[in-house]
N, C-alpha and C. Protein backbone atom coordinates (compact mmCIF):
# COMPACT_ATOMS: atom_id res chain seq x y z
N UNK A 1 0.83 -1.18 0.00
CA UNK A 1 0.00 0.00 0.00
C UNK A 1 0.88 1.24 0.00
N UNK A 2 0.26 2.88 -0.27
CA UNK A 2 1.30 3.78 -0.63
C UNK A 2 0.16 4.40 0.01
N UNK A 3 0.72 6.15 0.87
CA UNK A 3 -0.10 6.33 0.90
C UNK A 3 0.96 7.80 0.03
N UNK A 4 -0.32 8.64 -0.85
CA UNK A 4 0.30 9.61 -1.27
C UNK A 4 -0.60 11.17 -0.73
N UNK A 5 0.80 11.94 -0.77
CA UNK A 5 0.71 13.23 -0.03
C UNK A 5 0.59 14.10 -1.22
N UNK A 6 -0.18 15.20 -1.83
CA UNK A 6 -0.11 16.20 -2.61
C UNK A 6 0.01 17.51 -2.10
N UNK A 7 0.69 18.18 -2.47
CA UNK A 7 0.44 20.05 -2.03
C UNK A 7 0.49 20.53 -3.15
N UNK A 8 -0.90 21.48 -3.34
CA UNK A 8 -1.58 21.76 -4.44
C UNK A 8 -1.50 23.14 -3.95
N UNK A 9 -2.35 23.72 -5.14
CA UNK A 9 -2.40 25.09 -4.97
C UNK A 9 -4.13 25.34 -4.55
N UNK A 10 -4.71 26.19 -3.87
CA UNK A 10 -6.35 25.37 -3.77
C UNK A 10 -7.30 25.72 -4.04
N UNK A 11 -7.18 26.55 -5.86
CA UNK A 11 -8.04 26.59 -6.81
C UNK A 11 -7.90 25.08 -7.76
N UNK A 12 -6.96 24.36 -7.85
CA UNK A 12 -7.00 23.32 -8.58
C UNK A 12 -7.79 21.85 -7.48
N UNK A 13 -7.54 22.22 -6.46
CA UNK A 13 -8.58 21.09 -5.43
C UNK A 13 -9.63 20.31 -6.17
N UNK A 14 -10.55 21.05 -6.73
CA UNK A 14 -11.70 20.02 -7.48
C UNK A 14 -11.04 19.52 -9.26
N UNK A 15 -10.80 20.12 -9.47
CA UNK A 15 -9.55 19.13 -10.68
C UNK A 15 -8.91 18.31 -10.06
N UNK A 16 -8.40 18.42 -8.94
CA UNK A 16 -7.52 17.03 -9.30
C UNK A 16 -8.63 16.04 -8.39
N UNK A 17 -9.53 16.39 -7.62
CA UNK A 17 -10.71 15.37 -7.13
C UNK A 17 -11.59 14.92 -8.28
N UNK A 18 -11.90 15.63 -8.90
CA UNK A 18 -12.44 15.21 -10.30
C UNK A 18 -11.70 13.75 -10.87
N UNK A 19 -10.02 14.43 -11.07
CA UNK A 19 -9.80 13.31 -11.58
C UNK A 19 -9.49 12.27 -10.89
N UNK A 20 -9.17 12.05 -9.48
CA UNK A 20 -9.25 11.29 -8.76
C UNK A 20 -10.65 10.59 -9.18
N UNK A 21 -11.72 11.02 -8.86
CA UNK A 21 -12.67 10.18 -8.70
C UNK A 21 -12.89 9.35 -10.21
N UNK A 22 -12.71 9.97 -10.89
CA UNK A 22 -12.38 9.01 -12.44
C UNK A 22 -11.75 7.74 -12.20
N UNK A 23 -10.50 8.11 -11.48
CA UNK A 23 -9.92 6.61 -11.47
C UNK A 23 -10.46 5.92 -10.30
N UNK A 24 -11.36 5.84 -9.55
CA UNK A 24 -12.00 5.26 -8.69
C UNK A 24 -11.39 5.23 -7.34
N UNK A 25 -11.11 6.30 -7.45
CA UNK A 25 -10.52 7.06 -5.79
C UNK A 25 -11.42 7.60 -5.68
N UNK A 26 -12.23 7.04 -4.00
CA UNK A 26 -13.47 8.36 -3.88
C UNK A 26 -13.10 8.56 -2.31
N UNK A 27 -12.20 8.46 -2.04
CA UNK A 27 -11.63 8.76 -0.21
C UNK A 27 -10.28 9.25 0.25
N UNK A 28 -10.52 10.75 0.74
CA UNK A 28 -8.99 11.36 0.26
C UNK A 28 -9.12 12.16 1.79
N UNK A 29 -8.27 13.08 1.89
CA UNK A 29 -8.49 13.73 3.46
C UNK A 29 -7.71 15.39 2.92
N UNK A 30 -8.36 16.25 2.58
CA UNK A 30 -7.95 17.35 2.55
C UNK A 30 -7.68 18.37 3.88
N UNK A 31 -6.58 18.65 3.50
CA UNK A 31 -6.21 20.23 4.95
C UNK A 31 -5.50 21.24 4.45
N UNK A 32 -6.41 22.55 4.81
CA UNK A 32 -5.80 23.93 4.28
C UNK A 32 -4.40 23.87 4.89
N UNK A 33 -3.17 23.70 4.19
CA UNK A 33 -1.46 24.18 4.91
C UNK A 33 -1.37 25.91 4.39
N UNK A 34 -0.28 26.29 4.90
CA UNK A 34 0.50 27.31 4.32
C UNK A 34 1.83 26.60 4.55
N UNK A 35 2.57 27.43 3.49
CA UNK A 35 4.40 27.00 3.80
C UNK A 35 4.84 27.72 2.47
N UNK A 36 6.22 27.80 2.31
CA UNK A 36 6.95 28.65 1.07
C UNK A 36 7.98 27.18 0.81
N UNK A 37 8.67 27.76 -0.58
CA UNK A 37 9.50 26.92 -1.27
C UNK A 37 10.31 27.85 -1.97
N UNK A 38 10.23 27.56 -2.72
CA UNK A 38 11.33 28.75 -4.20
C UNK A 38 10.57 30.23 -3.93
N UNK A 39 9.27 30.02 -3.75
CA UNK A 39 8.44 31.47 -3.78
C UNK A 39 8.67 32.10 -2.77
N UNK A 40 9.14 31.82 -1.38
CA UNK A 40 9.06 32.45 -0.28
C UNK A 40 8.60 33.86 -0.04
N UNK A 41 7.29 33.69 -0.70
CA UNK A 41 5.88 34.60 -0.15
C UNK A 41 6.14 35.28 -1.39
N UNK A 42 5.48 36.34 -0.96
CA UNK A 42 4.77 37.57 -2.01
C UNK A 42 4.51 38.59 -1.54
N UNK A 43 4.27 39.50 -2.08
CA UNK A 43 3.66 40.72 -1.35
C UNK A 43 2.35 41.47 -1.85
N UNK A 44 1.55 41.75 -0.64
CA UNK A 44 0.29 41.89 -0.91
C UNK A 44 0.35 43.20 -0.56
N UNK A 45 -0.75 44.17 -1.04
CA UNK A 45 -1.51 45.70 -0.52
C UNK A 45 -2.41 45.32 -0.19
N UNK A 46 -2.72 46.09 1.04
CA UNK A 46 -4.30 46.26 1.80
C UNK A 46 -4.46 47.19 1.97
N UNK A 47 -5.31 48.19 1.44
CA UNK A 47 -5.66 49.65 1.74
C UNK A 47 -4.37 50.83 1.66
N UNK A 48 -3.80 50.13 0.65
CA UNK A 48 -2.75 50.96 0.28
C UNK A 48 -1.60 50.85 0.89
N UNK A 49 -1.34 49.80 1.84
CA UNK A 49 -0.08 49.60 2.53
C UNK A 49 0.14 48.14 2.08
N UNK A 50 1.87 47.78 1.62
CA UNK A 50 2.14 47.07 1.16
C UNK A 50 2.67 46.30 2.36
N UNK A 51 2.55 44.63 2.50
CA UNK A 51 2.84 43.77 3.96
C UNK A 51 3.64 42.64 2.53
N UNK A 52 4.62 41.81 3.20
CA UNK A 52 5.27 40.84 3.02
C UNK A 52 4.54 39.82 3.85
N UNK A 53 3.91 38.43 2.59
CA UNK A 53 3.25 37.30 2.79
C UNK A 53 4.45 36.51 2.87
N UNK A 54 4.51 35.78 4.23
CA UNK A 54 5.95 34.81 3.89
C UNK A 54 5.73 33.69 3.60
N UNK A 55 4.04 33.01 3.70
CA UNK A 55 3.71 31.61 3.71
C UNK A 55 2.52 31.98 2.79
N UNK A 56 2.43 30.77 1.72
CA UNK A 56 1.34 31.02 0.31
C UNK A 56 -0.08 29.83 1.44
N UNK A 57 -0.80 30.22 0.88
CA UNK A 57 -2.01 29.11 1.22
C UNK A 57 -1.71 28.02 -0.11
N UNK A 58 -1.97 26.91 0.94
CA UNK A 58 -1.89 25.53 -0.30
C UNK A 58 -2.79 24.78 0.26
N UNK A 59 -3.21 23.88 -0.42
CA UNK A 59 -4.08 22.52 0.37
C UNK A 59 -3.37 21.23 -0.27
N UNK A 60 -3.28 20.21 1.07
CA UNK A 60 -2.69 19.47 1.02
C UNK A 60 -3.84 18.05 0.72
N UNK A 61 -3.23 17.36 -0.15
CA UNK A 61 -4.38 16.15 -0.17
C UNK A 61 -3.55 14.59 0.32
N UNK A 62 -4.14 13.89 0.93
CA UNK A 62 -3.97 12.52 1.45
C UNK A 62 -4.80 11.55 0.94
N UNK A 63 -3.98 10.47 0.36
CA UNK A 63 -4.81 9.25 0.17
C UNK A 63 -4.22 8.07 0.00
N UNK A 64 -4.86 7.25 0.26
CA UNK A 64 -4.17 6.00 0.92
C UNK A 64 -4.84 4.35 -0.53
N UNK A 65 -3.54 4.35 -1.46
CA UNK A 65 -4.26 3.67 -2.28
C UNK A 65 -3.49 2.10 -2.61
N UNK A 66 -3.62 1.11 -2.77
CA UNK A 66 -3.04 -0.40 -3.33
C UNK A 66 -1.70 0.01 -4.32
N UNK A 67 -0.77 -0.65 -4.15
CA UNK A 67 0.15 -0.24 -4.67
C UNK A 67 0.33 -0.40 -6.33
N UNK A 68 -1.00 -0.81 -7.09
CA UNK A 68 -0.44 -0.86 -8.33
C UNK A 68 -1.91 0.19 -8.79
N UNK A 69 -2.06 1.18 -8.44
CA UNK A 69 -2.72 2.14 -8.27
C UNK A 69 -1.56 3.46 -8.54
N UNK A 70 -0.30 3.06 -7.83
CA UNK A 70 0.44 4.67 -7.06
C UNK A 70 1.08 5.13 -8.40
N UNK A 71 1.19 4.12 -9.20
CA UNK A 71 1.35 5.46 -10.58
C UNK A 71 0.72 6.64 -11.70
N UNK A 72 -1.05 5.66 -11.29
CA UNK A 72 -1.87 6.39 -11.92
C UNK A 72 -2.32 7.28 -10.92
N UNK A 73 -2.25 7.51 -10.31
CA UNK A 73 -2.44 8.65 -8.68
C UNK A 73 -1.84 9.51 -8.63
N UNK A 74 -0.51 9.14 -8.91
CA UNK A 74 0.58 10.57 -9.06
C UNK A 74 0.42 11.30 -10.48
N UNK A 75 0.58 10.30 -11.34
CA UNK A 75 0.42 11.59 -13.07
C UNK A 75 -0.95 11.99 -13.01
N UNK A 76 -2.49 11.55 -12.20
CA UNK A 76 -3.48 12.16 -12.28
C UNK A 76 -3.35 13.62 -11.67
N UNK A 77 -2.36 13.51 -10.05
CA UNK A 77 -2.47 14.11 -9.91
C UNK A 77 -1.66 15.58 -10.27
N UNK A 78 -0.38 14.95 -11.12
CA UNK A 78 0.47 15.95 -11.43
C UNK A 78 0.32 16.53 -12.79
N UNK A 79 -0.75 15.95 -13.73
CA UNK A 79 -1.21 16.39 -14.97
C UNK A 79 -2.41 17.58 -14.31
N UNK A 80 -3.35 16.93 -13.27
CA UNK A 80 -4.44 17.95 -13.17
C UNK A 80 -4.04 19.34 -12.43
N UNK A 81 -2.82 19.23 -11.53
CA UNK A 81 -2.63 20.32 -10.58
C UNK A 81 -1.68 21.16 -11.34
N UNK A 82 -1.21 21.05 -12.79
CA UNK A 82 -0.18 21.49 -13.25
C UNK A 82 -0.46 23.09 -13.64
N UNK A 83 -0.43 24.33 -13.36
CA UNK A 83 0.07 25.63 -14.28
C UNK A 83 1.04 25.79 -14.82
N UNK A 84 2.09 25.55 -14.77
CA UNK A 84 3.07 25.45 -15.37
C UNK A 84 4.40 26.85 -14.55
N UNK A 85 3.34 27.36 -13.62
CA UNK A 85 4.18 28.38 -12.72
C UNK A 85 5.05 27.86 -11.41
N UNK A 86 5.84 28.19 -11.12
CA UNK A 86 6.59 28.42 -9.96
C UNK A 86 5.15 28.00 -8.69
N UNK A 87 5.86 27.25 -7.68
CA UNK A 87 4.60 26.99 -6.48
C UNK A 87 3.07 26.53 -7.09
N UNK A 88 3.25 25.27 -8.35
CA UNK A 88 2.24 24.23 -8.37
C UNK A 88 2.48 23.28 -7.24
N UNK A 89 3.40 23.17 -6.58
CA UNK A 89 3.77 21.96 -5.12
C UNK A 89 4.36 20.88 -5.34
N UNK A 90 4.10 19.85 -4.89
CA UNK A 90 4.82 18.43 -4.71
C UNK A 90 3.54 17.30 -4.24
N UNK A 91 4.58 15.73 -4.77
CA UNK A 91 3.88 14.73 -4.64
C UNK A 91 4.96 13.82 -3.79
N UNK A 92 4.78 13.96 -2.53
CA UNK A 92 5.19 12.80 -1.76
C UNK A 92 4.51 11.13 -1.36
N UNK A 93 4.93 10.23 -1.72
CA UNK A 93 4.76 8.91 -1.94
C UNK A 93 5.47 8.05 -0.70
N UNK A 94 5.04 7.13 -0.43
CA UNK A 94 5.22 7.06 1.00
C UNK A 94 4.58 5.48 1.13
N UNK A 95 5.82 4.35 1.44
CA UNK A 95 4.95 3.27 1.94
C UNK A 95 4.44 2.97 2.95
N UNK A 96 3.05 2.15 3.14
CA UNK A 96 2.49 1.62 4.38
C UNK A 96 2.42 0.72 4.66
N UNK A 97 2.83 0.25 5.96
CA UNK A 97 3.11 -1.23 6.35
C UNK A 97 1.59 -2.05 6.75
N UNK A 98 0.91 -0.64 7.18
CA UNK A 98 -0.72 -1.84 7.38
C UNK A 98 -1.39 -0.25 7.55
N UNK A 99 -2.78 -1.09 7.40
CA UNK A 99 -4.19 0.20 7.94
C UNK A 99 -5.20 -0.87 8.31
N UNK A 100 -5.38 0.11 8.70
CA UNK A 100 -6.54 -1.04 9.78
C UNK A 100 -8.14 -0.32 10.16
N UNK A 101 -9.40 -0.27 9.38
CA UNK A 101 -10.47 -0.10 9.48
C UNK A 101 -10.68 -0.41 10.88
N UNK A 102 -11.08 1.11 11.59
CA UNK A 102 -11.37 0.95 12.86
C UNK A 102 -12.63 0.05 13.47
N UNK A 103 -13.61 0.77 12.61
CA UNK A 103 -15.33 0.19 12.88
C UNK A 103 -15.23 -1.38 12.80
N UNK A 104 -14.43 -2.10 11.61
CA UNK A 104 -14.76 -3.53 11.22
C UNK A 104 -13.31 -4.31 11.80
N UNK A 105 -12.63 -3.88 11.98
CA UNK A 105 -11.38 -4.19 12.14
C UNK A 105 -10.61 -4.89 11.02
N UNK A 106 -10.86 -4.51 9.89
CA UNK A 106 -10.45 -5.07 8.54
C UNK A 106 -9.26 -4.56 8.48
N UNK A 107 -7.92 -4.94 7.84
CA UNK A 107 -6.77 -4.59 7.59
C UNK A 107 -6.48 -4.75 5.90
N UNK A 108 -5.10 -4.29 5.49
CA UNK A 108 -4.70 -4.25 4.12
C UNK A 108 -5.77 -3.34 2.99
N UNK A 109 -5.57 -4.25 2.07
CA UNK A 109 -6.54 -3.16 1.10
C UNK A 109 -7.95 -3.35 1.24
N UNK A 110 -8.67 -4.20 2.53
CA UNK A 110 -9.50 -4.38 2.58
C UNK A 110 -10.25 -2.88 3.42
N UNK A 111 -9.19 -2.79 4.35
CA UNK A 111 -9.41 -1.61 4.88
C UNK A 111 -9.61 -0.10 4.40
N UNK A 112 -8.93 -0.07 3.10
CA UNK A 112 -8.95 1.39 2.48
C UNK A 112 -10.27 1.84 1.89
């Protein structure tokens, strides 16, 4: 099993759930992050005064899929989240040794 990590930008969120759910991923765990990379922030005006943003808003996606799944998961998700700008994010991939369905106590891919 793999479980894979995305940091997106989080106008593309329903593109790449879209295409998730195409490939029959329908169980993912989204959370608003902030953090910088190459961009380390930006700068915004508010009422005419200019402030230094040091952390961008991103949303991060989680999902936990069978391992002959984890290649079509990553180019879904790195074709749909793509602009082609600076701070589209990253795809971290990540193996799992077990999961375990709390309610049934089911384990492996039975559990996901």
């Amino acid at each position: 099993m793999k479980k894979i990590e995305a940091i997106i930008k989080p106008f593309k969120l329903d593109d790449v759930k879209d295409a998730l759910d195409k490939l029959g991923i329908h169980g993912l765990t989204v959370t608003e992050v902030r953090g910088y990379g190459r961009q380390k922030g930006h700068v915004e005006a508010y009422r005419g005064v200019e402030y230094q943003v040091q952390f961008n808003a991103k949303v991060k996606i989680e999902v936990v899929i069978s391992d002959d799944m984890a290649q079509k998961v990553v180019t879904a998700i790195r074709e749909t989240a793509n602009t082609g700008n600076i701070g589209d994010g990253k795809i971290f991939i990540y193996d799992l040794s077990g999961v375990v369905r709390i309610r049934t106590g089911e384990t492996g891919d039975q559990a996901i």
